[in-house]
N, C-alpha and C. Protein backbone atom coordinates (compact mmCIF):
# COMPACT_ATOMS: atom_id res chain seq x y z
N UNK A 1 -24.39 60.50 6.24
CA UNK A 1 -24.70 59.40 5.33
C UNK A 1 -24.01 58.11 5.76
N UNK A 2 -23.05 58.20 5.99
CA UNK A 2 -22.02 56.97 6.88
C UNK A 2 -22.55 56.50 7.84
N UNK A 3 -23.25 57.42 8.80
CA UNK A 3 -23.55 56.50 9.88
C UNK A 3 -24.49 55.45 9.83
N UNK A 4 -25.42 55.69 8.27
CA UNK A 4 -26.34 54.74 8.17
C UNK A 4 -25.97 53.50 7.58
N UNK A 5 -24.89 53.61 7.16
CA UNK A 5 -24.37 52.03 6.83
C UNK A 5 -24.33 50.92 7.41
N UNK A 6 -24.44 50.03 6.69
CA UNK A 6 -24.40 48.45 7.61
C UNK A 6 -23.05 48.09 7.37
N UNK A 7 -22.80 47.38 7.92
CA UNK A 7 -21.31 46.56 8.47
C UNK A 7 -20.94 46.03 6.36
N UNK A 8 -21.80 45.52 6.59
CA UNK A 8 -21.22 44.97 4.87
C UNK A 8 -20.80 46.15 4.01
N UNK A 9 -21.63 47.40 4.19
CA UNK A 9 -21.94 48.50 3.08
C UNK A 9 -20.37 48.69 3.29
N UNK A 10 -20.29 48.77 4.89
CA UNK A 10 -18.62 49.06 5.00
C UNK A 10 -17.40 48.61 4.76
N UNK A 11 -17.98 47.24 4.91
CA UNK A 11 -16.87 46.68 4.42
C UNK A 11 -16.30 46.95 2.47
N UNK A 12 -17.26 46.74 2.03
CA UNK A 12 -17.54 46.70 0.58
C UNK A 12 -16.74 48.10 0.65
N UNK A 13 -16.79 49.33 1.24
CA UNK A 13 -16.39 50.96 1.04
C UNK A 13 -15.20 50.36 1.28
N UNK A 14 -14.09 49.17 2.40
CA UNK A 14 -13.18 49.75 2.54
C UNK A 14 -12.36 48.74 1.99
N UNK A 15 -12.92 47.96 1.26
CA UNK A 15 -12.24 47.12 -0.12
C UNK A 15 -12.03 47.78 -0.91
N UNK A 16 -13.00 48.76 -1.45
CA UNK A 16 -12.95 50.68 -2.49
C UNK A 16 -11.70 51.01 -2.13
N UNK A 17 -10.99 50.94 -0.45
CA UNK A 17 -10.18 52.06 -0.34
C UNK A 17 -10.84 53.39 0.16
N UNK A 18 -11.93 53.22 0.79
CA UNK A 18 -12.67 54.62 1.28
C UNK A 18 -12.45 54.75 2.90
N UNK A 19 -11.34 55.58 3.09
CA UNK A 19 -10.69 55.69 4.64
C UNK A 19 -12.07 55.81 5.27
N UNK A 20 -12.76 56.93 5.08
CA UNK A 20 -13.85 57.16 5.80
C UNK A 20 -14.78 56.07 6.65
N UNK A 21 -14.70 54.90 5.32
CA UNK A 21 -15.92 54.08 5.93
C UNK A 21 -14.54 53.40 7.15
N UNK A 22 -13.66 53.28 6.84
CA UNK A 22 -12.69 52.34 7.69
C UNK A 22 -12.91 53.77 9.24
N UNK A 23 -12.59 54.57 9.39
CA UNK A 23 -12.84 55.47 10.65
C UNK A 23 -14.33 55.19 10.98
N UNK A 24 -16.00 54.73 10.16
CA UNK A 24 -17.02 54.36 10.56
C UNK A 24 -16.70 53.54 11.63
N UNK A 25 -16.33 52.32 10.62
CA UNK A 25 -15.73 50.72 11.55
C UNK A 25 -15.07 51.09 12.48
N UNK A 26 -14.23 51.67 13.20
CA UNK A 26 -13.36 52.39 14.06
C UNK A 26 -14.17 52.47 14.87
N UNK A 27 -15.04 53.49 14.48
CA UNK A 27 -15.84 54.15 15.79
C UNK A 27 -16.50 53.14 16.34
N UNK A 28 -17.17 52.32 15.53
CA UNK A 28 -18.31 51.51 16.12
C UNK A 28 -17.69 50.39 16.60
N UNK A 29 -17.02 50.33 16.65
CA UNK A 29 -16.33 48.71 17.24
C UNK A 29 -14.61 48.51 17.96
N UNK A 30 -14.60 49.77 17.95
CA UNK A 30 -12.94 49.74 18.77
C UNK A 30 -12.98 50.05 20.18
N UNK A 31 -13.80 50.59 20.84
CA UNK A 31 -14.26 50.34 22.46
C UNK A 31 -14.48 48.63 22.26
N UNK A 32 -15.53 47.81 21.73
CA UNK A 32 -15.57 46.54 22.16
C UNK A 32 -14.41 45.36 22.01
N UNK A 33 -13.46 46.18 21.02
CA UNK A 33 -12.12 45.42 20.18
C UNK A 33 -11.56 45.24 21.21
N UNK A 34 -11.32 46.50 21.99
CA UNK A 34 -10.18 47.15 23.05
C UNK A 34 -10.87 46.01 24.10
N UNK A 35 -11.43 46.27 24.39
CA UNK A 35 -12.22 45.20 26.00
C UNK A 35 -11.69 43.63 25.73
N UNK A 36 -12.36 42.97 24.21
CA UNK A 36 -11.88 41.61 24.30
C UNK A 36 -10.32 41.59 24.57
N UNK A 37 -9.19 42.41 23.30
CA UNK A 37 -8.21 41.97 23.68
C UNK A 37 -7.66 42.40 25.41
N UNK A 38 -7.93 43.39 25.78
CA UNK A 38 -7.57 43.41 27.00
C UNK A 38 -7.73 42.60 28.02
N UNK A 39 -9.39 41.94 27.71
CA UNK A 39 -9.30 40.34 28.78
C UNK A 39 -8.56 39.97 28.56
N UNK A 40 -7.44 39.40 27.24
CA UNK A 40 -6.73 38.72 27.27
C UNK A 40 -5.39 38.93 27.65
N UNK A 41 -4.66 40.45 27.16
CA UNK A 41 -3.88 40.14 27.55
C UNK A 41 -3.47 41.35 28.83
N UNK A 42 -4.51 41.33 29.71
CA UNK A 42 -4.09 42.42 30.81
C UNK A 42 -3.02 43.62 30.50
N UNK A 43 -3.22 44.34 29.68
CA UNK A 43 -2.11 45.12 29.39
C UNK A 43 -2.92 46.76 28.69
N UNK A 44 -3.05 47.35 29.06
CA UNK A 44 -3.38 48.70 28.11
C UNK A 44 -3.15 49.06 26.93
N UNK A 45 -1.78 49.07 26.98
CA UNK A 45 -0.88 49.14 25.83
C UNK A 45 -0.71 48.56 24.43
N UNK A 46 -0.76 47.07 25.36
CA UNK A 46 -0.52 45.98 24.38
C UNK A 46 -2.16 45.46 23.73
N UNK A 47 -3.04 46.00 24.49
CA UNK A 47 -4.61 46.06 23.98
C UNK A 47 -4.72 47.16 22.86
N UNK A 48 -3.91 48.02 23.20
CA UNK A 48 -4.09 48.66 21.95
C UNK A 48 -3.56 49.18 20.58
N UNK A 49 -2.28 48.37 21.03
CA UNK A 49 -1.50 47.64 19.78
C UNK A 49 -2.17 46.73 18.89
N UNK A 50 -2.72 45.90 19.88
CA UNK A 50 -4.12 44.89 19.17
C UNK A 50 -4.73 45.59 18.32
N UNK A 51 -5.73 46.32 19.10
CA UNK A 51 -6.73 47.06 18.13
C UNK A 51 -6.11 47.65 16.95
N UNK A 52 -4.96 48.16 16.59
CA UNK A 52 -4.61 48.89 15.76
C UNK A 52 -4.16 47.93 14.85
N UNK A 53 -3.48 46.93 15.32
CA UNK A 53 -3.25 45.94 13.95
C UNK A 53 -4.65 45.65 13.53
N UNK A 54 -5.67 45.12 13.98
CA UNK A 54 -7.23 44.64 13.74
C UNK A 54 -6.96 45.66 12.62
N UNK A 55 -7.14 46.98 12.68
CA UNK A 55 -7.78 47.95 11.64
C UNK A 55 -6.76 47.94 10.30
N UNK A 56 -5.74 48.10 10.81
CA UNK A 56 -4.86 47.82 9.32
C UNK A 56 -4.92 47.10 8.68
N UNK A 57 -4.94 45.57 9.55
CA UNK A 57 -5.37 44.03 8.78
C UNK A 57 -6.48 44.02 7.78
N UNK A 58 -7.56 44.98 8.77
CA UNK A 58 -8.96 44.71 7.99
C UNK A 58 -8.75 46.04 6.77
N UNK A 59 -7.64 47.07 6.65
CA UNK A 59 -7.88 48.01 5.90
C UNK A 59 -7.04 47.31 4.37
N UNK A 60 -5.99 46.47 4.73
CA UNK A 60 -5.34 45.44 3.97
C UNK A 60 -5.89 44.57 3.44
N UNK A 61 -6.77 43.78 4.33
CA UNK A 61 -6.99 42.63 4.30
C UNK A 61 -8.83 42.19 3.74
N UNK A 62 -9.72 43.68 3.59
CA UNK A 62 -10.85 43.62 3.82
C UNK A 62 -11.47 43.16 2.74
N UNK A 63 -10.76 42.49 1.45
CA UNK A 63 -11.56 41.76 0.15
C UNK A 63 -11.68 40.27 0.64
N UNK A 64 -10.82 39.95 1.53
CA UNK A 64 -10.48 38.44 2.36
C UNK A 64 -12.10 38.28 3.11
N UNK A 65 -12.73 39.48 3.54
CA UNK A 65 -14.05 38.81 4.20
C UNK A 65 -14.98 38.19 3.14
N UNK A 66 -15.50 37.75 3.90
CA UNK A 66 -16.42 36.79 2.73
C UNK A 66 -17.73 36.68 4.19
N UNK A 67 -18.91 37.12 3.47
CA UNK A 67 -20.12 37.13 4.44
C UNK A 67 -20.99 36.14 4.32
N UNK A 68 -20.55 35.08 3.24
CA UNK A 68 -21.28 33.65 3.42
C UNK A 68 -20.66 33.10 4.76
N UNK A 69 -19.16 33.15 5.09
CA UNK A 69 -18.67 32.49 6.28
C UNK A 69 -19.00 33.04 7.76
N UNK A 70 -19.54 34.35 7.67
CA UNK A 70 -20.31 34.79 9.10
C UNK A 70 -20.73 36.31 9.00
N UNK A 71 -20.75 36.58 10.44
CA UNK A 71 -21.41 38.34 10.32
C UNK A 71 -19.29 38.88 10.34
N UNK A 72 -19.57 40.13 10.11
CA UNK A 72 -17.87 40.87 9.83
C UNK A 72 -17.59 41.27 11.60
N UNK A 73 -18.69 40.93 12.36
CA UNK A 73 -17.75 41.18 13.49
C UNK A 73 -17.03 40.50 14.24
N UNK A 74 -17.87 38.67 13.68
CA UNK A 74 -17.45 37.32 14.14
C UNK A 74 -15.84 37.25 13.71
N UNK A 75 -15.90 38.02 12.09
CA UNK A 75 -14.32 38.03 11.31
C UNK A 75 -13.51 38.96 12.20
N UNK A 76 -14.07 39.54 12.54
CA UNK A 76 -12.98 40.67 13.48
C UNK A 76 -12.22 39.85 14.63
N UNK A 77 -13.23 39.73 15.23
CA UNK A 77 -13.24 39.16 16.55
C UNK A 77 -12.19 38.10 16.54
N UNK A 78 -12.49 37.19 15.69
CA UNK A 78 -11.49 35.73 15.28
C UNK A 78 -10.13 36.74 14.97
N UNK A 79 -9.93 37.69 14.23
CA UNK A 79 -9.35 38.54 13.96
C UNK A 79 -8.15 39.03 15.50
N UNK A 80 -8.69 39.85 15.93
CA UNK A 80 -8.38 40.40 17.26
C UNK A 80 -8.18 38.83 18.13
N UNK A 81 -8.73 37.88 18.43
CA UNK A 81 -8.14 37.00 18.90
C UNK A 81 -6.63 37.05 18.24
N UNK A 82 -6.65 36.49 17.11
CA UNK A 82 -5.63 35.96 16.61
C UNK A 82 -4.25 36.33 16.72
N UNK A 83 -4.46 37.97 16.56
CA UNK A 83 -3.36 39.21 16.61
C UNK A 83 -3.20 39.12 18.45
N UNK A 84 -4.30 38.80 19.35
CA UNK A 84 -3.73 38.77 20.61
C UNK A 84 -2.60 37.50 21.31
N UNK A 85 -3.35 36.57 20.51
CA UNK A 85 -2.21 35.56 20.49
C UNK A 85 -1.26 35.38 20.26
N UNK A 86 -0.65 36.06 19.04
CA UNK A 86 0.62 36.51 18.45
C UNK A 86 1.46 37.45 19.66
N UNK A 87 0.57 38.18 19.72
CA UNK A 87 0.92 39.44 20.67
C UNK A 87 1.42 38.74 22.04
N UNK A 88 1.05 38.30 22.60
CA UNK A 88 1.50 37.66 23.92
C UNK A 88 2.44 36.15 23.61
N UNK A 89 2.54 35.84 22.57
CA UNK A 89 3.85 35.09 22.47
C UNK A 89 4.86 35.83 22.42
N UNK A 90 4.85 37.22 21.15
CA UNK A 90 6.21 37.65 21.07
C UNK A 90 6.10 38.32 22.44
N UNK A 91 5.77 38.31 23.16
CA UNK A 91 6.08 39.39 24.58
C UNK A 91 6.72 38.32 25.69
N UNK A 92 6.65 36.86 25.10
CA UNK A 92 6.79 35.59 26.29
C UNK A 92 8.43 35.43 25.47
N UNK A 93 8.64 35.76 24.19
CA UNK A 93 9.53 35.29 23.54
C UNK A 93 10.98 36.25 24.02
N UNK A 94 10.06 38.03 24.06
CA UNK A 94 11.17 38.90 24.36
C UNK A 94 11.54 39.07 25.91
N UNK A 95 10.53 38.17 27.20
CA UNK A 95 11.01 38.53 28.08
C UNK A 95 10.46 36.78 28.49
N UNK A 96 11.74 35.99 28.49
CA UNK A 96 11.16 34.45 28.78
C UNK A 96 11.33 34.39 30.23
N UNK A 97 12.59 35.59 31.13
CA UNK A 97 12.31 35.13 32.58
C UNK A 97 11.08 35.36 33.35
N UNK A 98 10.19 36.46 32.49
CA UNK A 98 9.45 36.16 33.38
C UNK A 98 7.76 35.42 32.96
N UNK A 99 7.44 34.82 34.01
CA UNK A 99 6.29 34.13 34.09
C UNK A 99 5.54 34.41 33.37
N UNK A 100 4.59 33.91 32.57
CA UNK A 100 3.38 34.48 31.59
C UNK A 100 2.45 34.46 32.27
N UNK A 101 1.40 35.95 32.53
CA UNK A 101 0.40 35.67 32.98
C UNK A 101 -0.75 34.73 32.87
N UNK A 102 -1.18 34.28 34.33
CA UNK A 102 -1.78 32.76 34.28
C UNK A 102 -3.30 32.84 33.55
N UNK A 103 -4.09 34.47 34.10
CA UNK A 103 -5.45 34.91 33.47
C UNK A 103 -5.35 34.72 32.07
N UNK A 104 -4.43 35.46 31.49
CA UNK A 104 -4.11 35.41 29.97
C UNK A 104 -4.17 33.87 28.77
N UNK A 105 -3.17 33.23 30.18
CA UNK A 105 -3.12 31.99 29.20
C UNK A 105 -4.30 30.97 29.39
N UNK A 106 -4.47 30.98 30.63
CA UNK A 106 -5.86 30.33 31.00
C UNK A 106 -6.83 30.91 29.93
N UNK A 107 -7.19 31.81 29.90
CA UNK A 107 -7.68 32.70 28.77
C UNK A 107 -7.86 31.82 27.21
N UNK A 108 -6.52 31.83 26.75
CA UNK A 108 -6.32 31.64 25.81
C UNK A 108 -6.42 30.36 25.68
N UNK A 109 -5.91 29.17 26.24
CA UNK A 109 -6.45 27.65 26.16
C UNK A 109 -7.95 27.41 26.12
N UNK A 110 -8.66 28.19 27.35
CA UNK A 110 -10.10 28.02 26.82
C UNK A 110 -10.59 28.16 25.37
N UNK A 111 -9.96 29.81 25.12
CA UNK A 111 -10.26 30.00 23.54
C UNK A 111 -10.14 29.04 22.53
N UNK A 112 -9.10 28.28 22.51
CA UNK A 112 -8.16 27.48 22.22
C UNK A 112 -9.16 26.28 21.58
N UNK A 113 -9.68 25.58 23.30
CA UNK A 113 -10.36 24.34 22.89
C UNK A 113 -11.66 24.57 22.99
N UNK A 114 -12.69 25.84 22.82
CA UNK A 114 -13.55 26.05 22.15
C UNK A 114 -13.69 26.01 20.90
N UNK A 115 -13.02 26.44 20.22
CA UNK A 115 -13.09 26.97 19.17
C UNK A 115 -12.42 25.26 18.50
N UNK A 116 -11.66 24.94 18.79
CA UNK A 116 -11.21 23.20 18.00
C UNK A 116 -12.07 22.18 18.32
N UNK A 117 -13.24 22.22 20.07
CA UNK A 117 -14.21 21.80 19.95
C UNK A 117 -15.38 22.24 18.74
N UNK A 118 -15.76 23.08 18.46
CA UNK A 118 -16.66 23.86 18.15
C UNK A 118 -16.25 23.14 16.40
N UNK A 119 -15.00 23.84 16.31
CA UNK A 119 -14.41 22.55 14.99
C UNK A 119 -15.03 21.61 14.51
N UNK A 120 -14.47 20.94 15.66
CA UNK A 120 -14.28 19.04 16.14
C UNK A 120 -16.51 18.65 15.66
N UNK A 121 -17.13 19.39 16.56
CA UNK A 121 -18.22 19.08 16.16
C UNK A 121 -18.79 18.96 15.07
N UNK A 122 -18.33 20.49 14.16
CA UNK A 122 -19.15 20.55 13.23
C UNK A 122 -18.92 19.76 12.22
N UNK A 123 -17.09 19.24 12.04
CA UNK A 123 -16.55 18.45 11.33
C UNK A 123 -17.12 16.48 11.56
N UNK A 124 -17.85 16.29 12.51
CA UNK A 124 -18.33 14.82 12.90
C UNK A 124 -19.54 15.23 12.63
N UNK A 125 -20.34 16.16 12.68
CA UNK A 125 -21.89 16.58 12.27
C UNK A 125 -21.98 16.62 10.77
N UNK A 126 -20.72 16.71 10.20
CA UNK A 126 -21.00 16.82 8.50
C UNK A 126 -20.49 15.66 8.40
N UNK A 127 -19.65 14.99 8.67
CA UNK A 127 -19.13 13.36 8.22
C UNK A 127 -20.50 12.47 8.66
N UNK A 128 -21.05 12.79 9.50
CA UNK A 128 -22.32 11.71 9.93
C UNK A 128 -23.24 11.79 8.86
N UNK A 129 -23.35 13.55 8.29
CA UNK A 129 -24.73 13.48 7.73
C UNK A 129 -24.03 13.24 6.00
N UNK A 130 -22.88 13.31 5.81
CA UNK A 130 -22.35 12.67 4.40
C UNK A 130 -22.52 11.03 4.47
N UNK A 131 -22.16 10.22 5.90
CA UNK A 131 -22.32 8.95 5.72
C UNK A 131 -23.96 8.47 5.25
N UNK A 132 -24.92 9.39 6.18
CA UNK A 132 -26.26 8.72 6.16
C UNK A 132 -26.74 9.21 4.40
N UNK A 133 -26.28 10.19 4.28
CA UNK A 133 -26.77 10.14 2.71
C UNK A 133 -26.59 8.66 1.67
N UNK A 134 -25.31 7.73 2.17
CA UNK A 134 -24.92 6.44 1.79
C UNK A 134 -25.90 5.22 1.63
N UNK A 135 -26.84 5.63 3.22
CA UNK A 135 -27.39 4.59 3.13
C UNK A 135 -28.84 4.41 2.01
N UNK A 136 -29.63 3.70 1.80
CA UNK A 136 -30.88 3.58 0.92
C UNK A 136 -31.52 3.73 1.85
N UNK A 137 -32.77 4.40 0.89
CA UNK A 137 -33.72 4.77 1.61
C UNK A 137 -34.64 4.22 2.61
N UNK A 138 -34.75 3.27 2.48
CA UNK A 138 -35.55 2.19 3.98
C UNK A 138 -34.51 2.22 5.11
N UNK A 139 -32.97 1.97 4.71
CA UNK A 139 -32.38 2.12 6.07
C UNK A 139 -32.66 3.15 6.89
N UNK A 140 -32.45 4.15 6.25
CA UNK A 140 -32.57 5.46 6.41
C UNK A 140 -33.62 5.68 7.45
N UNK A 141 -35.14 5.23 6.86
CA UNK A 141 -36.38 5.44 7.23
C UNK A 141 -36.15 4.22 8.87
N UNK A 142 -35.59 3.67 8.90
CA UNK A 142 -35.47 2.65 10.07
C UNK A 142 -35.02 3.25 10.88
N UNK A 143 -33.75 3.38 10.92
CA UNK A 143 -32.10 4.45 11.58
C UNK A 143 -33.35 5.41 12.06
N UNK A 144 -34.47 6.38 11.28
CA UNK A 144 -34.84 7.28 12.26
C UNK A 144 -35.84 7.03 12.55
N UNK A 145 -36.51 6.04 12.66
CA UNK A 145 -37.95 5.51 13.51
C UNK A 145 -37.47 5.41 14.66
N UNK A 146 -36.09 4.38 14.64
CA UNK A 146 -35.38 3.90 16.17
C UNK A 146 -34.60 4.74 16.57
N UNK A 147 -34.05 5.67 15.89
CA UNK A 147 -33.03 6.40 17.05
C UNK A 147 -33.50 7.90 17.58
N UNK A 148 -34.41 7.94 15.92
CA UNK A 148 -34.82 9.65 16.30
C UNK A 148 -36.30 9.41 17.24
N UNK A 149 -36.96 8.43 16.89
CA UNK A 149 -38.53 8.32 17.12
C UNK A 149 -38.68 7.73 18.45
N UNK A 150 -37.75 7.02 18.64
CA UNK A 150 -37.64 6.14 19.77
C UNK A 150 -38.03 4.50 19.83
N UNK A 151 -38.48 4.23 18.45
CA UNK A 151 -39.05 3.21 18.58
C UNK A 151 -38.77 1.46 18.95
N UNK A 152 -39.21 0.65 18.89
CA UNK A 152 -38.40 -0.75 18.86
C UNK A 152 -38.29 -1.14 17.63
N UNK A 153 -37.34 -2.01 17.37
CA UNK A 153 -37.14 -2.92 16.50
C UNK A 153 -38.91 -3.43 16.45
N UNK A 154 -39.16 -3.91 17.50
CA UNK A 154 -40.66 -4.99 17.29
C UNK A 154 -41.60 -3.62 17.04
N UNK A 155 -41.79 -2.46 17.60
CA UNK A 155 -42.72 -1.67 17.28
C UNK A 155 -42.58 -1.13 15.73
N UNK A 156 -41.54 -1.05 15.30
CA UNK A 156 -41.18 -0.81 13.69
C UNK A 156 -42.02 -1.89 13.16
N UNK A 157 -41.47 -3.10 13.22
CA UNK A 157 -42.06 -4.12 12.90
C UNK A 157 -43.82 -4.18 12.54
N UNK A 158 -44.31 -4.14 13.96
CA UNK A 158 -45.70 -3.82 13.26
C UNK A 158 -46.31 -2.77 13.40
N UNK A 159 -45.87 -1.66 13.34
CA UNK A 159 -46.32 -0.10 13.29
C UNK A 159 -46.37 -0.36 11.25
N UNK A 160 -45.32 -0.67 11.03
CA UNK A 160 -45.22 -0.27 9.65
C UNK A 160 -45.51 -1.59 8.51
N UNK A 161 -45.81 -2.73 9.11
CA UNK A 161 -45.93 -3.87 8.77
C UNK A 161 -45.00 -4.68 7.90
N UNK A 162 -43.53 -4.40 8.43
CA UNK A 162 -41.77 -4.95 8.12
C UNK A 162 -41.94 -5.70 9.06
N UNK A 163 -41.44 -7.22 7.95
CA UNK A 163 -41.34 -8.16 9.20
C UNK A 163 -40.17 -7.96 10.25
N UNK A 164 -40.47 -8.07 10.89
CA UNK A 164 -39.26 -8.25 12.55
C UNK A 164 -37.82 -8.65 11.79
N UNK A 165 -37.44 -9.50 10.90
CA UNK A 165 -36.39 -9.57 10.44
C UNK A 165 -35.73 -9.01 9.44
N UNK A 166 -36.66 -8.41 8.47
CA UNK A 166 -36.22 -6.79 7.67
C UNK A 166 -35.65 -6.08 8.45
N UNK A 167 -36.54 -5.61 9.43
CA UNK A 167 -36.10 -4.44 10.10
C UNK A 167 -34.92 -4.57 10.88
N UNK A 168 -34.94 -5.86 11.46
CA UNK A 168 -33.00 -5.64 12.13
C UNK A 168 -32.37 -6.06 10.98
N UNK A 169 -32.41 -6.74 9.95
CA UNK A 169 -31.22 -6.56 8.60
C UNK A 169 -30.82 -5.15 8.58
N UNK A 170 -32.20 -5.05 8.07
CA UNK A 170 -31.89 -3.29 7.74
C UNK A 170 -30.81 -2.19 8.89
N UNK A 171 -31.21 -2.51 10.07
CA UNK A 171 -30.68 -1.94 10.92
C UNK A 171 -28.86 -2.33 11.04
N UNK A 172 -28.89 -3.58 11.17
CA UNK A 172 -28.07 -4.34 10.83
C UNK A 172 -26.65 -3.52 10.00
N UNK A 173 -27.05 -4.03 8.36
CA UNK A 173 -26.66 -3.23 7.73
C UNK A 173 -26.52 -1.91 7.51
N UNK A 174 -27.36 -1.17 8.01
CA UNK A 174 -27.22 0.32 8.11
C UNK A 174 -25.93 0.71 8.91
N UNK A 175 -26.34 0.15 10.13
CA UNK A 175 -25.07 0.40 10.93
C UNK A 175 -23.78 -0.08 10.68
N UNK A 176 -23.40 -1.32 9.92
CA UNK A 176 -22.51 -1.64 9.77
C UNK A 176 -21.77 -0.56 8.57
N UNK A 177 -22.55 -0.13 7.40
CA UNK A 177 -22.12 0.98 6.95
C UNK A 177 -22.07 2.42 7.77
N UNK A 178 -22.32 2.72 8.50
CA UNK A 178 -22.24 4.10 8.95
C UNK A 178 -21.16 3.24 9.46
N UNK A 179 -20.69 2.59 10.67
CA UNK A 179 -19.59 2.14 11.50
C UNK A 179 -18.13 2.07 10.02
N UNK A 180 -18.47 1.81 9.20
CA UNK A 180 -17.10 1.55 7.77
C UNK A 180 -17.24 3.14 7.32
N UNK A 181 -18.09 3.54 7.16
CA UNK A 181 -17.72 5.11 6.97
C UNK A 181 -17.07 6.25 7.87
N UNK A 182 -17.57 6.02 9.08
CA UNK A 182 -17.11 7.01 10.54
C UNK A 182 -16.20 6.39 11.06
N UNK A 183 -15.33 5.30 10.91
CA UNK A 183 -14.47 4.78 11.61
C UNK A 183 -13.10 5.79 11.45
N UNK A 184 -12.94 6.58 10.79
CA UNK A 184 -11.91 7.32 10.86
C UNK A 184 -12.53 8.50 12.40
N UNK A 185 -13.38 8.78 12.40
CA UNK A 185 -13.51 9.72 13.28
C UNK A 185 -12.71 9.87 14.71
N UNK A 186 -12.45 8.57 14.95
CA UNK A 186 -12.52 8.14 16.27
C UNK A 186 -10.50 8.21 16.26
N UNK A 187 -9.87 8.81 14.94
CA UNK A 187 -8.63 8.18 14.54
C UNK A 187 -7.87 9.98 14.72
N UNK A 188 -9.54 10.87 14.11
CA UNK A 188 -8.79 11.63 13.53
C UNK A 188 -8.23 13.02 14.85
N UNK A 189 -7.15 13.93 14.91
CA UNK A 189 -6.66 14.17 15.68
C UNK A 189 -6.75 15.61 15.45
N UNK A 190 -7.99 16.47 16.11
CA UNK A 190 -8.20 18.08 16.10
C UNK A 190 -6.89 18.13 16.87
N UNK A 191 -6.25 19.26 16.67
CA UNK A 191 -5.24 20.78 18.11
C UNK A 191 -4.09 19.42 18.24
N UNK A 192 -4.54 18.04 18.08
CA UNK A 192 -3.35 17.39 18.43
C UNK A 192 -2.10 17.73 17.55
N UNK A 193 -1.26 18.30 18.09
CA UNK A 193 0.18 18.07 17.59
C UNK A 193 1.22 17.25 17.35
C-alpha cells in the first residue's frame, strides 16, 4: 500500500509520525541524496552523515514543508545542500591546516550564486511587475506596443490614432515613474555582505 504513495501522501504520513512512510522516503530518494551530497563534498562518509541528517530533519522538521513553495524533493534537495554546507565548514573549522577541497568549494560558490542569482531575478521580476501595475492604463498600453511589440513612437502614433505627442508624454511619464519606483534596484545588495 506504501509504495503507491505520492511524495505529499508521505509527507502528510510523516508529519502523523508514521516511521513507515519516513523508510518509503528513504528508499526512494537516498541513493539520489547520497550522489548530490557526495559531489559536494568528496567524502563517503561525510555523504552519508548528510543523508542521515536530511532524514531526521525531514522526520523533525516535516510540518515545515509547505507544497505551495515547490515539489518535496526541491525541499530536500535545498535541504541536503544546506546540511552539506554546514558539513564542510565544520570539517574546515576542525582541521584549518589543511586545504579545503577546491571541487567542493568551487562546487559550492556556484551553488551559491545560482541560487542568489535565481533570487536576485525573481526579486527584480516582481518589483518591475509591482511598479507597472502603478502606471494607468494608456501608459501601460504604450510601454507594451514599444517595448513588447516593437513598435515606434511614430508607428503608435498612427497605428492607433494618438497624436505623436501623447504618445511620447505618455512614454515620457511612464518611464519616469517606473525609473522613481526601481531606482532602489540598482542599490539593493543580494549575498553582499
Amino acid at each position: 500500500m506504501y509504495g503507491t504513495l505520492s511524495d505529499q501522501e508521505l509527507i502528510e504520513r510523516i508529519t502523523a509520525r508514521d516511521e513507515e512512510a519516513l523508510t518509503l522516503l528513504y528508499d526512494r530518494y537516498e541513493k539520489a541524496v547520497y550522489a548530490f551530497a557526495y559531489r559536494m563534498v568528496q567524502d563517503p562518509m561525510m555523504a552519508e552523515e548528510v543523508v542521515q541528517e536530511l532524514f531526521l530533519r525531514i522526520w523533525n522538521a516535516a510540518a515545515r514543508y509547505d507544497s505551495s513553495q515547490g515539489k518535496l524533493t526541491t525541499w530536500m534537495f535545498t535541504l541536503t545542500r544546506n546540511i552539506t554546507i554546514d558539513a564542510l565548514r565544520k570539517k574546515r573549522r576542525r582541521t584549518p591546516q589543511q586545504p579545503a577541497e577546491p571541487e567542493a568549494l568551487a562546487f559550492l560558490a556556484d551553488e551559491r550564486a545560482d541560487i542568489e542569482g535565481e533570487a536576485e531575478s525573481r526579486w527584480v521580476g516582481e518589483e518591475i511587475q509591482a511598479a507597472l501595475q502603478v502606471l494607468n492604463r494608456d501608459q501601460k498600453q504604450v510601454l507594451e506596443w514599444i517595448y513588447y511589440q516593437g513598435y515606434t513612437q511614430q508607428e503608435v502614433s498612427e497605428r492607433y490614432a494618438i497624436p505623436l505627442g501623447t504618445v511620447k508624454s505618455r512614454v515620457r511619464l511612464a518611464l519616469k515613474q517606473l525609473q522613481q519606483r526601481l531606482s532602489h534596484i540598482g542599490r539593493r545588495g543580494i549575498g553582499h555582505e
